[in-house]
C-alpha atoms as a PDB file:
ATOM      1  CA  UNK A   1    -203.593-129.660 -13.967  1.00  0.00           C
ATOM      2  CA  UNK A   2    -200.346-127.983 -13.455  1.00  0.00           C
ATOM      3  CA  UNK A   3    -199.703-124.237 -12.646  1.00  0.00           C
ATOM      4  CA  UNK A   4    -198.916-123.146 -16.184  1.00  0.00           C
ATOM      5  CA  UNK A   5    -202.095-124.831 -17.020  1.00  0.00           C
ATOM      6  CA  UNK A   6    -204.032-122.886 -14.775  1.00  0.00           C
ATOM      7  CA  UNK A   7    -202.105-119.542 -15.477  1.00  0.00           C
ATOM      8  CA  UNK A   8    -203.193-119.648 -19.279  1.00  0.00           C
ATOM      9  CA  UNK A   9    -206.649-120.709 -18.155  1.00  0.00           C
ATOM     10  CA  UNK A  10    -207.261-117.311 -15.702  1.00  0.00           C
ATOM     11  CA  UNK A  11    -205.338-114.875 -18.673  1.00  0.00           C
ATOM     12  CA  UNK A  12    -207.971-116.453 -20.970  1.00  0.00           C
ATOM     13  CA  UNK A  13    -211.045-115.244 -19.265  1.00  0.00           C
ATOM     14  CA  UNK A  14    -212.047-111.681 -19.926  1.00  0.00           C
ATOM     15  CA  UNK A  15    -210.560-109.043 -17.826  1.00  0.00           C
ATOM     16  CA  UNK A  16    -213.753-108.116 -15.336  1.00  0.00           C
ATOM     17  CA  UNK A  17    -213.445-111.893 -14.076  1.00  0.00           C
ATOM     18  CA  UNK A  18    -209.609-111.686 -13.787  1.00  0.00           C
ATOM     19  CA  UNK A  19    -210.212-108.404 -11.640  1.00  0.00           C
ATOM     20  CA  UNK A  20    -212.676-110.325  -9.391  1.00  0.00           C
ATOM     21  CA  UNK A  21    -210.631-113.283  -8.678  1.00  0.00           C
ATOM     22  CA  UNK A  22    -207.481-110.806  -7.796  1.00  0.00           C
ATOM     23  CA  UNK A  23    -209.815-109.437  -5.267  1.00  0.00           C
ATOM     24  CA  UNK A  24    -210.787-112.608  -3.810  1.00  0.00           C
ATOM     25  CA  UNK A  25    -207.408-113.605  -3.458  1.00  0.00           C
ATOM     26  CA  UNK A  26    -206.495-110.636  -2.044  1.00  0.00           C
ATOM     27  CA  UNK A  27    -209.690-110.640   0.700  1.00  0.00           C
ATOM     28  CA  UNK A  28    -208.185-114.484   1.359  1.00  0.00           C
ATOM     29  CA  UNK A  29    -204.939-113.658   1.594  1.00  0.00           C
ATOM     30  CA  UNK A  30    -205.531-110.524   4.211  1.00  0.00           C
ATOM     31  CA  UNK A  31    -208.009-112.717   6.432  1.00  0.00           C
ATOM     32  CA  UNK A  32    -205.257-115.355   6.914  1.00  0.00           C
ATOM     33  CA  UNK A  33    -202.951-111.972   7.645  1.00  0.00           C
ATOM     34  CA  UNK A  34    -205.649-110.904  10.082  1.00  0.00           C
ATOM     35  CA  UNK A  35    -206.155-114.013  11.758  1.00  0.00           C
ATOM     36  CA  UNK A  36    -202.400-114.607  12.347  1.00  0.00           C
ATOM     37  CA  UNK A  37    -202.049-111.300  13.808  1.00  0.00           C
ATOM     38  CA  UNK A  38    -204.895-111.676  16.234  1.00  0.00           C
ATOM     39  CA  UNK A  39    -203.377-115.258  17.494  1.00  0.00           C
ATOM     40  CA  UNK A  40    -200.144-113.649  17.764  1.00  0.00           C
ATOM     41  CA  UNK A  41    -201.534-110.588  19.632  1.00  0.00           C
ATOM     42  CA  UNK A  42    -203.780-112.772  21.506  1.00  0.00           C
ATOM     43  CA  UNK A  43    -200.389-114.682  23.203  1.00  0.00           C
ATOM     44  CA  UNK A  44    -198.451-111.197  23.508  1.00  0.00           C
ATOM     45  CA  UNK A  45    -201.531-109.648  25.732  1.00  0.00           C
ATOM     46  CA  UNK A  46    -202.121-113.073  27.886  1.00  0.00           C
ATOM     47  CA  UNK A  47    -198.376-112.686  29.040  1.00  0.00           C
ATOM     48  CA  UNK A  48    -196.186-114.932  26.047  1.00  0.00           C
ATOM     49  CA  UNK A  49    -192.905-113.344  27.115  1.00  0.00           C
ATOM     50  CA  UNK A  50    -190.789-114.538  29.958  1.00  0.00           C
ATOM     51  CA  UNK A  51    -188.966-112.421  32.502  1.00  0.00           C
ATOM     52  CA  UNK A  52    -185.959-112.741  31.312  1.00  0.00           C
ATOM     53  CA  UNK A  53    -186.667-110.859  27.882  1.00  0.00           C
ATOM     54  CA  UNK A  54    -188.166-108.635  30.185  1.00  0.00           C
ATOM     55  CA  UNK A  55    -185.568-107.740  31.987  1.00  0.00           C
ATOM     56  CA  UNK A  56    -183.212-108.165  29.217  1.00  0.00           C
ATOM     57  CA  UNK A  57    -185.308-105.573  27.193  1.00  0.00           C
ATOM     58  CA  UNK A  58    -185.396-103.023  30.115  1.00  0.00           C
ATOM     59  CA  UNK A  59    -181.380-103.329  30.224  1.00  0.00           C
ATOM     60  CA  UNK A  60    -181.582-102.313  26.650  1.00  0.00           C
ATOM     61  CA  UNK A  61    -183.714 -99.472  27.222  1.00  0.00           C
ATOM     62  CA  UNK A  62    -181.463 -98.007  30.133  1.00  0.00           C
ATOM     63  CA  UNK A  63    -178.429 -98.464  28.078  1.00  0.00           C
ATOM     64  CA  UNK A  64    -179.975 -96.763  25.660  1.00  0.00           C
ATOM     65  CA  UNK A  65    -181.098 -93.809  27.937  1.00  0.00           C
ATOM     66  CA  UNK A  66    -177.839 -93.599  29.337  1.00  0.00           C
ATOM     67  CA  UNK A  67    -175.754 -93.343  25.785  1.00  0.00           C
ATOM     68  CA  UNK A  68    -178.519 -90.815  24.877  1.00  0.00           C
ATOM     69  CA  UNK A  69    -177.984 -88.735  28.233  1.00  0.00           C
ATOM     70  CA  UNK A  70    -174.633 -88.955  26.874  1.00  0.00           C
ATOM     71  CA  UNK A  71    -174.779 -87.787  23.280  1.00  0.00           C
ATOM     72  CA  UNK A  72    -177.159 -84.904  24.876  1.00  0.00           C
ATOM     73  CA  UNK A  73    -174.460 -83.594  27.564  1.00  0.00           C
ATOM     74  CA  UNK A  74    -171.980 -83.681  24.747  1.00  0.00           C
ATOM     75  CA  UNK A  75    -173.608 -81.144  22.494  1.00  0.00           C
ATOM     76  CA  UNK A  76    -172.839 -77.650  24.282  1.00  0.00           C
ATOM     77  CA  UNK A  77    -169.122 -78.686  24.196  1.00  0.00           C
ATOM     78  CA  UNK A  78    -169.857 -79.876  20.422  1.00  0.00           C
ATOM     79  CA  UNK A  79    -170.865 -76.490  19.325  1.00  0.00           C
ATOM     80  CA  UNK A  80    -168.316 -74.669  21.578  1.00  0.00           C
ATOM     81  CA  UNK A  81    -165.817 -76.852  19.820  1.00  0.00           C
ATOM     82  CA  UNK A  82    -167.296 -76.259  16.404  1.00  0.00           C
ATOM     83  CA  UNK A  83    -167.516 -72.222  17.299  1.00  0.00           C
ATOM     84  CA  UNK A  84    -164.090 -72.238  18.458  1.00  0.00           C
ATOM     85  CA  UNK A  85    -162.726 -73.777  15.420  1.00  0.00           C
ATOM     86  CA  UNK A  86    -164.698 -71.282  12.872  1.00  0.00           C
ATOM     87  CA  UNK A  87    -163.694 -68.570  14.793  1.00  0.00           C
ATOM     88  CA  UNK A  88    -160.128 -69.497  15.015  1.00  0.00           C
ATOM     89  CA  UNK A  89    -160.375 -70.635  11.182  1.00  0.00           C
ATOM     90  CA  UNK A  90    -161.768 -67.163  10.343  1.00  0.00           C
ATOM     91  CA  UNK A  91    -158.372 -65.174  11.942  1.00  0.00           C
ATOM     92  CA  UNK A  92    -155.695 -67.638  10.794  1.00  0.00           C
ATOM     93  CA  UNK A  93    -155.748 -66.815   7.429  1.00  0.00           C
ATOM     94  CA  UNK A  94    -155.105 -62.733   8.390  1.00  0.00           C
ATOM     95  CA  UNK A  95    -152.651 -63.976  10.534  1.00  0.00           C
ATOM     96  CA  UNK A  96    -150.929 -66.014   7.568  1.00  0.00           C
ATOM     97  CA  UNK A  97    -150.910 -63.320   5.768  1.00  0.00           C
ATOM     98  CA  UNK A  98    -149.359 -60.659   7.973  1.00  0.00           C
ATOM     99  CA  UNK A  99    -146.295 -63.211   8.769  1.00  0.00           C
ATOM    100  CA  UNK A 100    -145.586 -64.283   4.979  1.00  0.00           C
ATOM    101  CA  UNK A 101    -145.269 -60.809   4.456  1.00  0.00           C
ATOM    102  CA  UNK A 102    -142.060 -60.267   5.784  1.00  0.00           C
ATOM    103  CA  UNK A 103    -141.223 -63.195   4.862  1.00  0.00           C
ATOM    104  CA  UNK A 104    -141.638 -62.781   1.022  1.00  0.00           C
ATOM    105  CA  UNK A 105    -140.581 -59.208   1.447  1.00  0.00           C
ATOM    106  CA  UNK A 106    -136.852 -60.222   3.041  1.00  0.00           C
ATOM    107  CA  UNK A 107    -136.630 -62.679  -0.057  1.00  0.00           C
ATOM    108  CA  UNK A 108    -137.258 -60.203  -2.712  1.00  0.00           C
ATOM    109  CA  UNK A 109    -134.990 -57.832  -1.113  1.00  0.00           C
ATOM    110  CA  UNK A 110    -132.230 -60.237  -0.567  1.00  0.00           C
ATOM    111  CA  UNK A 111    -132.847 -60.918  -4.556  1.00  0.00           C
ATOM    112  CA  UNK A 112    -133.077 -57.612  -5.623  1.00  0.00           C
ATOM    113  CA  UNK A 113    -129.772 -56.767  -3.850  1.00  0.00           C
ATOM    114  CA  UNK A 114    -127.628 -59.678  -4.853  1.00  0.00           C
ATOM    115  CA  UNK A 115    -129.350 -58.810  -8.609  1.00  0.00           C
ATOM    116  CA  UNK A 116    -128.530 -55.429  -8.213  1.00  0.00           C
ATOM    117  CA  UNK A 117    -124.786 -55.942  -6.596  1.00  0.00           C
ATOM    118  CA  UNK A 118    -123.888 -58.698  -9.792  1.00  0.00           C
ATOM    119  CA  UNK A 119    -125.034 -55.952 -12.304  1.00  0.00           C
ATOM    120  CA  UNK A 120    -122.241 -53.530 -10.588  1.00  0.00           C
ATOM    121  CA  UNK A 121    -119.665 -55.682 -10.942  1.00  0.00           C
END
C-alpha cells in the first residue's frame, strides 16, 4: 500500500473518524516533542556544555553590556543634538527671509531704475 493509497482510504471514512485519527496523530506527534525536550533538557541541567561556550557566551554578554552602556550614554547628547537642530531649523528660515530681502529689494530697484532711465531716453 502506497501513500496515495492510504490518503484516499482515511478521506473515505466519515468525518468523526477522520477527526479522531488527527487527534491521535497529533497526541503522537507532541509525546515524541515532549520526550525530546525532556532528553535534551535532561543533558543541559546535568552540565552538557563545556567551558569554553561558557566563557565564550559570558564574552558575548559583556560585549553586549558594554555596546548597550554605550548606546545609553549616547542619548542625552542625541536629544541635545536633535533639540539643537529643531531649534536652529525653527530660526533659519526668519533669518532667510530677512537677508533675501534686501537682496530682492536691490534687484528690483536696480530694474526699476535702468527700466525707468531707458523709457527717458
Amino acid at each position: 500500500m502506497n501513500l496515495a493509497d492510504w490518503l484516499e482510504r482515511i478521506q473515505r471514512k466519515p468525518h468523526q473518524e477522520r477527526l479522531k485519527l488527527l487527534w491521535v496523530c497529533v497526541s503522537i506527534s507532541m509525546f515524541i516533542v515532549f520526550c525530546f525536550w525532556l532528553v535534551s533538557l535532561n543533558s543541559l541541567i546535568k552540565g552538557g556544555g563545556s567551558e569554553t561556550q561558557s566563557a565564550q557566551s559570558q564574552q558575548a554578554l559583556d560585549s553586549a553590556n558594554k555596546s548597550y552602556q554605550q548606546m545609553k550614554s549616547q542619548v542625552p547628547t542625541l536629544w541635545q543634538t536633535l533639540k539643537a537642530s529643531i531649534l536652529g531649523s525653527a530660526s533659519q528660515p526668519a533669518e532667510d527671509s530677512k537677508a533675501s530681502q534686501p537682496k530682492t529689494n536691490s534687484i528690483f530697484k536696480d530694474q526699476t531704475s535702468s527700466s525707468t532711465n531707458s523709457g527717458q531716453e
